[in-house]
PDB file of N, CA and C in Angstrom:
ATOM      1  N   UNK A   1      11.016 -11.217  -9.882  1.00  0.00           N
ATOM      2  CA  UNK A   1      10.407 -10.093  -9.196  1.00  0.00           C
ATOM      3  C   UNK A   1      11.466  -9.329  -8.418  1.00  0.00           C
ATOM      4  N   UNK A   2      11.024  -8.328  -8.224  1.00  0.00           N
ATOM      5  CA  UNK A   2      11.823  -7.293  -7.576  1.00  0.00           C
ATOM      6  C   UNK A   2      11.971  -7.637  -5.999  1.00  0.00           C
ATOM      7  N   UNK A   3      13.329  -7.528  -5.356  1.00  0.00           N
ATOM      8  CA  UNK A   3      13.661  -7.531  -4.096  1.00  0.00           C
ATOM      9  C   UNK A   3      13.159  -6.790  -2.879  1.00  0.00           C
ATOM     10  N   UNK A   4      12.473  -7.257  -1.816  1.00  0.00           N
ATOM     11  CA  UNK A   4      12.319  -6.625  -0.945  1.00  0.00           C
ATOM     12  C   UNK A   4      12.760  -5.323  -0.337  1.00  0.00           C
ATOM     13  N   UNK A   5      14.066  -5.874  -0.352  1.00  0.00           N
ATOM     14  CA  UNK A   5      15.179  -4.176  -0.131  1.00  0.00           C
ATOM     15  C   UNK A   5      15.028  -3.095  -1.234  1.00  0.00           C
ATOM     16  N   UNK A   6      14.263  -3.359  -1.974  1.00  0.00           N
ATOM     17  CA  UNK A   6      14.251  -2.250  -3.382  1.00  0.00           C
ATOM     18  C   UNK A   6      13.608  -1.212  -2.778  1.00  0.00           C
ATOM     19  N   UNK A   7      12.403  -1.471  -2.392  1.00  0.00           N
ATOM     20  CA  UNK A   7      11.411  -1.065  -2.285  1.00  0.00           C
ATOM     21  C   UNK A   7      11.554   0.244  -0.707  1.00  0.00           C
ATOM     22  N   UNK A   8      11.395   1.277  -1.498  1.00  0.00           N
ATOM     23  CA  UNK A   8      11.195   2.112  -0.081  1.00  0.00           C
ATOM     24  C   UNK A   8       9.733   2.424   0.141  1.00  0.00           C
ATOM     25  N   UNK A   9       9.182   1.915   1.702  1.00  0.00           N
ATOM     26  CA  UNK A   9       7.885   2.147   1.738  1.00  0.00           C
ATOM     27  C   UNK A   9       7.575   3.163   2.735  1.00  0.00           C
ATOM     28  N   UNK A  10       6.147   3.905   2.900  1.00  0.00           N
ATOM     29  CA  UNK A  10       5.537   4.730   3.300  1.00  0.00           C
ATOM     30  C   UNK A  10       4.259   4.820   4.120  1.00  0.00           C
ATOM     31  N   UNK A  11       4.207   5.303   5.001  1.00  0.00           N
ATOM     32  CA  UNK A  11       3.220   5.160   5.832  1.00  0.00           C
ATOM     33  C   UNK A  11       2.200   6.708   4.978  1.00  0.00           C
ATOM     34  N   UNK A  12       0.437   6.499   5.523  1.00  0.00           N
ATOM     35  CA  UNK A  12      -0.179   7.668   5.265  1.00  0.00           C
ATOM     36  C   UNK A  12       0.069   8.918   6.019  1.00  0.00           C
ATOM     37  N   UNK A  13       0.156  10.326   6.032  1.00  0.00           N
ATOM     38  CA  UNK A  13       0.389  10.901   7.670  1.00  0.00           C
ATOM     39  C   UNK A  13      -0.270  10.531   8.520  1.00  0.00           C
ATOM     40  N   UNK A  14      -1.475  10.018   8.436  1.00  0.00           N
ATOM     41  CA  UNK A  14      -2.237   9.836   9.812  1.00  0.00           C
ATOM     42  C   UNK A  14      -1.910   8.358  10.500  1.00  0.00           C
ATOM     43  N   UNK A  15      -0.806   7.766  10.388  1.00  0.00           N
ATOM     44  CA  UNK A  15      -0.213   6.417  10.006  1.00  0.00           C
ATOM     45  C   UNK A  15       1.105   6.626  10.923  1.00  0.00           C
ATOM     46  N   UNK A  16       1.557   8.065  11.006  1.00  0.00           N
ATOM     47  CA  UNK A  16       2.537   8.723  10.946  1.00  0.00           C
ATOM     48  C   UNK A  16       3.060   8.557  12.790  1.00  0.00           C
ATOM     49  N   UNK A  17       1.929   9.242  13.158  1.00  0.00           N
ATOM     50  CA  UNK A  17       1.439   8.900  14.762  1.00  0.00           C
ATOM     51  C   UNK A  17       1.971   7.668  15.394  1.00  0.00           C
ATOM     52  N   UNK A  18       2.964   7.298  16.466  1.00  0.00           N
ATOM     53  CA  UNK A  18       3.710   6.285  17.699  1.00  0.00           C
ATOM     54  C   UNK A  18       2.033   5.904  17.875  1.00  0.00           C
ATOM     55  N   UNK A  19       1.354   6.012  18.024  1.00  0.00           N
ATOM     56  CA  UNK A  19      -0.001   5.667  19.096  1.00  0.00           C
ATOM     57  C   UNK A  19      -0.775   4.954  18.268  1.00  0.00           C
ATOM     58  N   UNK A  20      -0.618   4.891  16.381  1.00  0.00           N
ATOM     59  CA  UNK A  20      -1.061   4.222  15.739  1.00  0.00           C
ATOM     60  C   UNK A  20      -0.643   2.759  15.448  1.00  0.00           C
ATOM     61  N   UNK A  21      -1.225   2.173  15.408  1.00  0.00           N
ATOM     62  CA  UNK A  21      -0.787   0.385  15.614  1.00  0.00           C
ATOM     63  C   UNK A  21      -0.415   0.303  13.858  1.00  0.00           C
ATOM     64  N   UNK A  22      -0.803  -1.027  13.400  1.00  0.00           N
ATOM     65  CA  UNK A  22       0.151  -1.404  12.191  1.00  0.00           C
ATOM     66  C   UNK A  22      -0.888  -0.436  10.778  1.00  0.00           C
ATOM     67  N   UNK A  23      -0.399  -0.144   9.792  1.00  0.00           N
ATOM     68  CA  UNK A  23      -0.932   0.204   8.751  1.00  0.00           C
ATOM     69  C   UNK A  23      -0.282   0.326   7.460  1.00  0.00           C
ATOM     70  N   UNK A  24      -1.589  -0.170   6.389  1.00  0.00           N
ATOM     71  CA  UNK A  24      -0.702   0.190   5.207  1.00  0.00           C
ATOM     72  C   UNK A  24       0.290   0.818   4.751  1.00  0.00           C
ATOM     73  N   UNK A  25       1.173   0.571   4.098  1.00  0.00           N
ATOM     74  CA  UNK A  25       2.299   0.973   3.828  1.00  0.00           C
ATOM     75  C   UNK A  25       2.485   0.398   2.074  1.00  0.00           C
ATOM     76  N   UNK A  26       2.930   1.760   1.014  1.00  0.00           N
ATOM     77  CA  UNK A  26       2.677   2.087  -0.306  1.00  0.00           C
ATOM     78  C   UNK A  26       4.672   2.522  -0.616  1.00  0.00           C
ATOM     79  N   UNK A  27       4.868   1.524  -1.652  1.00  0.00           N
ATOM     80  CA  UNK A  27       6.093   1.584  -2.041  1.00  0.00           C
ATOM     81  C   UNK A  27       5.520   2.248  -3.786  1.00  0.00           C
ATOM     82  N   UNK A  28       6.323   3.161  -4.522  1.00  0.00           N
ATOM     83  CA  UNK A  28       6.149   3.797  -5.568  1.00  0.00           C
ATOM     84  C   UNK A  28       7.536   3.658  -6.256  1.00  0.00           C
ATOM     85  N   UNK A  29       8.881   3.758  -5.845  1.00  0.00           N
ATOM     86  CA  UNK A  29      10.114   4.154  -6.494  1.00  0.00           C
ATOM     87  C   UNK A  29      10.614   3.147  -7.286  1.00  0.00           C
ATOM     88  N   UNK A  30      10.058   1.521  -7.694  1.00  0.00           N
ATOM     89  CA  UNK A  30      10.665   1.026  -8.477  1.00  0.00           C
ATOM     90  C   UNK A  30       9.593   1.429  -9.722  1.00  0.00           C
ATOM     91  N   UNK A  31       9.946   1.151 -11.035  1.00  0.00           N
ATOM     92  CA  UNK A  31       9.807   2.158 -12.085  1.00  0.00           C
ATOM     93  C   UNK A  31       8.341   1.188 -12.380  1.00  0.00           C
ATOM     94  N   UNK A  32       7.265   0.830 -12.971  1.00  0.00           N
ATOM     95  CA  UNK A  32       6.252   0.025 -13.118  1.00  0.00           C
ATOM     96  C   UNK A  32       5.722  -0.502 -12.305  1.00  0.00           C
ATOM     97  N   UNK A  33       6.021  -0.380 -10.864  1.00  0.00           N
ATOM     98  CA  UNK A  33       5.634  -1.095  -9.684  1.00  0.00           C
ATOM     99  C   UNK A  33       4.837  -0.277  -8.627  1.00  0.00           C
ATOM    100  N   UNK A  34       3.612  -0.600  -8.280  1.00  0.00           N
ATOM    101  CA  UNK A  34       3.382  -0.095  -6.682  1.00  0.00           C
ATOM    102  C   UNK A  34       3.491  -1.157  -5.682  1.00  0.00           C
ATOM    103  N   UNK A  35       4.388  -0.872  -4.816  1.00  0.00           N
ATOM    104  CA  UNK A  35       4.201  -2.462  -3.936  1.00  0.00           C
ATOM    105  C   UNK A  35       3.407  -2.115  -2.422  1.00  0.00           C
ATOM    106  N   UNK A  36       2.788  -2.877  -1.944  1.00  0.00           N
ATOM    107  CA  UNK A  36       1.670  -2.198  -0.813  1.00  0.00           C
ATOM    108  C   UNK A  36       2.069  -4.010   0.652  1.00  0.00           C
ATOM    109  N   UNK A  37       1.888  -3.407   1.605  1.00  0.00           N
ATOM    110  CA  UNK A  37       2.526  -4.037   2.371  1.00  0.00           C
ATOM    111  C   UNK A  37       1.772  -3.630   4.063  1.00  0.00           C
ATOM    112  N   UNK A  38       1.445  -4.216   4.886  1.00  0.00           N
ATOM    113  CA  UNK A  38       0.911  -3.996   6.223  1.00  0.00           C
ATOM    114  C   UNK A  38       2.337  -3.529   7.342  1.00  0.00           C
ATOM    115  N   UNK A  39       2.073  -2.979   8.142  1.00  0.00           N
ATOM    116  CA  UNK A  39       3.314  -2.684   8.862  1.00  0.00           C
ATOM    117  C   UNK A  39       3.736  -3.432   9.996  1.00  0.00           C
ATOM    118  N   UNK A  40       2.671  -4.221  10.134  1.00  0.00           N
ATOM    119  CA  UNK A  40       2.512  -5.557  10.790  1.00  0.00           C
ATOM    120  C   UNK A  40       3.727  -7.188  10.101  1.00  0.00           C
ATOM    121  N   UNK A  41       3.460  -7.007   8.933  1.00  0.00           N
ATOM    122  CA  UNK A  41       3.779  -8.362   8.300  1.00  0.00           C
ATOM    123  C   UNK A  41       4.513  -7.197   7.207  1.00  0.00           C
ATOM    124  N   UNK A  42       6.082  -6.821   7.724  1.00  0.00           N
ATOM    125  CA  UNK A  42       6.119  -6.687   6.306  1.00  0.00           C
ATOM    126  C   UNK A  42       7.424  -7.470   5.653  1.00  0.00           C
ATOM    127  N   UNK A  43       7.155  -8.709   5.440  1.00  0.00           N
ATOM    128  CA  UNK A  43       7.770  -9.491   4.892  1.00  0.00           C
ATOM    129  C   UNK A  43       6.597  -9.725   3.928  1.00  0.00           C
ATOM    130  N   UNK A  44       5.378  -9.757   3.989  1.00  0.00           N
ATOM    131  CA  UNK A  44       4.331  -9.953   2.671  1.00  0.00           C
ATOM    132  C   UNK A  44       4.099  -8.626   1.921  1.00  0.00           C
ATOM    133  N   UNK A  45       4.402  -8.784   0.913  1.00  0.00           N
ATOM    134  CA  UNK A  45       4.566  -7.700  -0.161  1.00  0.00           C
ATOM    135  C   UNK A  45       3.296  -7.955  -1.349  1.00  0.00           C
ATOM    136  N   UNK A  46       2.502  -7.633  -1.729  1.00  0.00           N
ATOM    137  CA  UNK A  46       1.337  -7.139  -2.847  1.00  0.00           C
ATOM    138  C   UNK A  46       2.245  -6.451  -3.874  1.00  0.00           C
ATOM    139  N   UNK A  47       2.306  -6.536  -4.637  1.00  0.00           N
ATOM    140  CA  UNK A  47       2.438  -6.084  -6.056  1.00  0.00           C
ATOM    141  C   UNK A  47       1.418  -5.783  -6.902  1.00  0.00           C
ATOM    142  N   UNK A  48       1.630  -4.414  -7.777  1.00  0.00           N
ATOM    143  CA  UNK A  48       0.664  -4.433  -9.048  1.00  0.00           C
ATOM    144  C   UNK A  48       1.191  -3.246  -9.905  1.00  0.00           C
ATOM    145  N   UNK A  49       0.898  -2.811 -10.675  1.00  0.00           N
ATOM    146  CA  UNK A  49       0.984  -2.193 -11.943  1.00  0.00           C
ATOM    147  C   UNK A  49       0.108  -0.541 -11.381  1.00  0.00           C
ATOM    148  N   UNK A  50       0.798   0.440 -12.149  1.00  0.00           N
ATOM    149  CA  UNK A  50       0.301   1.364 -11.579  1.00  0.00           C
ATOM    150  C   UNK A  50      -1.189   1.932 -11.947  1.00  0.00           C
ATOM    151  N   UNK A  51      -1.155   1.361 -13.092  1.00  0.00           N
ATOM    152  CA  UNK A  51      -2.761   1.147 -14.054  1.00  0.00           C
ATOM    153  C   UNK A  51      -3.921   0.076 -12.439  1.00  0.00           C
ATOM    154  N   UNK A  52      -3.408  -0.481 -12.152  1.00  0.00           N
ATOM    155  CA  UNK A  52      -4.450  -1.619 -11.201  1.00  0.00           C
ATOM    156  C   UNK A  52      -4.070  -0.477 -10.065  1.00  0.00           C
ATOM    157  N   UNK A  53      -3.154   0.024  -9.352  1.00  0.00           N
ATOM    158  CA  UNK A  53      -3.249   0.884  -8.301  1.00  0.00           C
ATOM    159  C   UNK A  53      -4.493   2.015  -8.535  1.00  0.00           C
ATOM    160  N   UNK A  54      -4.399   2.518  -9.718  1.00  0.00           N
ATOM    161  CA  UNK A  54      -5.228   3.343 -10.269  1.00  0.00           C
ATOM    162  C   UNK A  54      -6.765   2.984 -10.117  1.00  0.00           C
ATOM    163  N   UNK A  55      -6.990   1.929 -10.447  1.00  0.00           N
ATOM    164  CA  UNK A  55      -8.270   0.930 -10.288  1.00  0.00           C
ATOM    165  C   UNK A  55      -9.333   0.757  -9.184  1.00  0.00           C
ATOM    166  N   UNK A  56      -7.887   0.198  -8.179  1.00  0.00           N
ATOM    167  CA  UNK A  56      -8.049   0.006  -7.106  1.00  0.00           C
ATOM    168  C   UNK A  56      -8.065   1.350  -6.233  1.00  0.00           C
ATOM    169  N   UNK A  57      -7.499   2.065  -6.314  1.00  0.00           N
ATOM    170  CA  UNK A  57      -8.163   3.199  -5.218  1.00  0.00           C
ATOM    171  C   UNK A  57      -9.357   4.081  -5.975  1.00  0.00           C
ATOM    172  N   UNK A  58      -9.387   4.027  -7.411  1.00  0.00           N
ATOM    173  CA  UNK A  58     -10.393   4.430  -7.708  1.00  0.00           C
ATOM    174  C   UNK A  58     -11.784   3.584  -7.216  1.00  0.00           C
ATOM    175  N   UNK A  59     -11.887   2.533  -7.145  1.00  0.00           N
ATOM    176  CA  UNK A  59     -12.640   1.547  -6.539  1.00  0.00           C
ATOM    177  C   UNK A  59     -12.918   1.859  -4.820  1.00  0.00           C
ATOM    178  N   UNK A  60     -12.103   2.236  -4.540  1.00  0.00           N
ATOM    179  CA  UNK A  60     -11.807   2.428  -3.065  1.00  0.00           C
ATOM    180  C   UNK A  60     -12.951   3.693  -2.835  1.00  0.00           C
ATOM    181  N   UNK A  61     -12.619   4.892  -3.260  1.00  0.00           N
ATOM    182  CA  UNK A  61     -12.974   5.726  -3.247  1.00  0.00           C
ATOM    183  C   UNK A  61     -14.578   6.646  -3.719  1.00  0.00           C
ATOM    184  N   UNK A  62     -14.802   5.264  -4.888  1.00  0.00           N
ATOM    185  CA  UNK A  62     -16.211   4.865  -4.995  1.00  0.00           C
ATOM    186  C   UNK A  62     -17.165   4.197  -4.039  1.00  0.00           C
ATOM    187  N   UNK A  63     -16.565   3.606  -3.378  1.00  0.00           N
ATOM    188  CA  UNK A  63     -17.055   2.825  -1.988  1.00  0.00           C
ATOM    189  C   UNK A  63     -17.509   1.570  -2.414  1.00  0.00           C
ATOM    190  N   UNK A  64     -16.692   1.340  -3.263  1.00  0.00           N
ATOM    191  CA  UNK A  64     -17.193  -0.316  -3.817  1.00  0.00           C
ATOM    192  C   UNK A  64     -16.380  -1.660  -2.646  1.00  0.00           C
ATOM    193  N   UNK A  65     -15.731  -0.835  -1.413  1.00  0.00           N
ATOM    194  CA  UNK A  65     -15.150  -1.788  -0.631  1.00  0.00           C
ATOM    195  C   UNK A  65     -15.886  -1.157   0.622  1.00  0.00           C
ATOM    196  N   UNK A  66     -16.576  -0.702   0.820  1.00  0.00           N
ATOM    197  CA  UNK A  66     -16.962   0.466   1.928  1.00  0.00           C
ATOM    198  C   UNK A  66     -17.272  -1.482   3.038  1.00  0.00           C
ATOM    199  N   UNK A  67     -16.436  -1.392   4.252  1.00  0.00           N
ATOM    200  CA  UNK A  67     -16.979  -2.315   5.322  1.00  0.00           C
ATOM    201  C   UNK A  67     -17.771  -2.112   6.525  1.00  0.00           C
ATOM    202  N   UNK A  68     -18.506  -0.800   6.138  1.00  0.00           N
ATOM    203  CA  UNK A  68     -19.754  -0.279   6.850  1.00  0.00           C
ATOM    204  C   UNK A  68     -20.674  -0.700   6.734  1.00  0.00           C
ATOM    205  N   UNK A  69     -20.990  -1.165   5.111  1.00  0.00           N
ATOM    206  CA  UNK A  69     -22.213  -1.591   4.984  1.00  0.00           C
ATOM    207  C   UNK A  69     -23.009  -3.039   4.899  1.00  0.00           C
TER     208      UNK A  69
END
């Protein structure tokens, strides 16, 4: 697997904000890889395929994770 240091990661803009505490963070630049990571812990790295990123926020966005309900 690919090295930690590979990976350049990204906060959302609203993520962007000093006043915001830890948040996802989305690595794209190694070539087949999205790597996704908390800004809290980021020594733990998630891996997947950009087909399952695809999935998964499509899933997201359907509200098939919605923790409202």
């Amino acid at each position: 697997m690919n090295g930690i240091s590979e990976y350049e990661f990204f906060s959302a803009a609203a993520c962007r904000d000093k006043k915001v505490g830890n948040c996802p963070q989305v690595a794209v630049n190694v070539p087949g890889v999205v790597a996704l990571r908390d800004s809290e812990r980021p020594d733990t790295i998630v891996t997947m395929t950009p087909d399952q990123w695809t999935t998964l926020a499509d899933a997201i966005k359907a509200g098939e994770f919605d923790l409202s309900a």
